[in-house]
Protein backbone atom coordinates (compact mmCIF):
# COMPACT_ATOMS: atom_id res chain seq x y z
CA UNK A 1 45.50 93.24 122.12
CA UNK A 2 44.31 90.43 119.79
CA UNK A 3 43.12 87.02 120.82
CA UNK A 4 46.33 85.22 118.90
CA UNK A 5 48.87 87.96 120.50
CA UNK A 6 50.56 85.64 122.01
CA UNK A 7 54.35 85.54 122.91
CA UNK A 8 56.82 82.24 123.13
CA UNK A 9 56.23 81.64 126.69
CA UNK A 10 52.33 82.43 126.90
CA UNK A 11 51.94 79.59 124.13
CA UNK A 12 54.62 76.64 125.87
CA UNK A 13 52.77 77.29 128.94
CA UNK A 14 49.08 77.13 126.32
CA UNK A 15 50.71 73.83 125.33
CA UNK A 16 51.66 72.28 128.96
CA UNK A 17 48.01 72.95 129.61
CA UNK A 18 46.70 71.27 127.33
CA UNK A 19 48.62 68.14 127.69
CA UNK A 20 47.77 68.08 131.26
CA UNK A 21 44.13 68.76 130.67
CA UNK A 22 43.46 65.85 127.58
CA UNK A 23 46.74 63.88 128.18
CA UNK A 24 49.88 62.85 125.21
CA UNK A 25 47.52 60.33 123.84
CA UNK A 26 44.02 61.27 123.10
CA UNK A 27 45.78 65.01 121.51
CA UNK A 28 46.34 63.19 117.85
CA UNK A 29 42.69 63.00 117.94
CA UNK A 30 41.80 66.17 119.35
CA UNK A 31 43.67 67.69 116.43
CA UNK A 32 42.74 65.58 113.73
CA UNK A 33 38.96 66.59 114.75
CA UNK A 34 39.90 70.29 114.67
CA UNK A 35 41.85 69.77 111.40
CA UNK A 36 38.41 68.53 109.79
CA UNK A 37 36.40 71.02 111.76
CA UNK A 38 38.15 73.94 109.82
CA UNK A 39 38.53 71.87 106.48
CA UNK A 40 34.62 71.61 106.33
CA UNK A 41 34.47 75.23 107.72
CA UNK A 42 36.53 76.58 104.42
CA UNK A 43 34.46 73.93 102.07
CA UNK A 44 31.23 75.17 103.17
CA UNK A 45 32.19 79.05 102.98
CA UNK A 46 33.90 78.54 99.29
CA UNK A 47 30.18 76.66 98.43
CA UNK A 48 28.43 79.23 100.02
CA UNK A 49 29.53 81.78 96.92
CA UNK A 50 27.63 80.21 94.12
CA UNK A 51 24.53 79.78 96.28
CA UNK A 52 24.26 83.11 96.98
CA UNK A 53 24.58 84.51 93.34
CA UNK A 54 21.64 82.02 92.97
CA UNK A 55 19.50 83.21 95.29
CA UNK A 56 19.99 87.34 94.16
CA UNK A 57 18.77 86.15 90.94
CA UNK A 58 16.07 84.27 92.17
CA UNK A 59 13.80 87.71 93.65
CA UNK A 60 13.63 88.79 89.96
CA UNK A 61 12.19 85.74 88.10
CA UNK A 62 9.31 85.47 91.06
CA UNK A 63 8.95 88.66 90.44
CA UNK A 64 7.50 88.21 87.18
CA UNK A 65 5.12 85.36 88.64
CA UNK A 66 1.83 86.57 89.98
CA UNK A 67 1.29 86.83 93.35
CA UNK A 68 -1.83 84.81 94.93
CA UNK A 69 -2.86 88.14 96.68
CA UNK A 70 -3.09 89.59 93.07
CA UNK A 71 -6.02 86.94 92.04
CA UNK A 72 -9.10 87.33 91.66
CA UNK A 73 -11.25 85.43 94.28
CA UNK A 74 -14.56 84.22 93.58
């Protein structure tokens, strides 16, 4: 049922497509792209962590600020 459910043959026959389709040489590339695709992926969700914790503290220090709707006008 999944996308990756995927039995011996399904996945030779995967791989003889794709070897047809982009060819023996240019598929070092191909995965050395994808390699760095999902490294960067993984790098940029583990750095995503602290930002977050910064910005749920960041609501309750402007909260103390005053608003420029809360000003006086002249």
């Amino acid at each position: 049922m999944g996308f990756l459910n995927l039995g011996g043959w399904e996945w030779v026959i995967l791989l003889v497509i794709v070897l047809i389709i982009f060819g023996g040489s240019r598929l070092p590339g191909l995965f050395k792209a994808l390699g760095q695709g999902v490294k960067e992926f993984r790098d940029a969700s583990k750095d995503e962590n602290p930002d977050a914790k910064m910005e749920a503290e960041k609501p309750a220090a402007s909260a103390e600020e005053p608003r420029s709707s809360d000003k006086p006008t002249a």
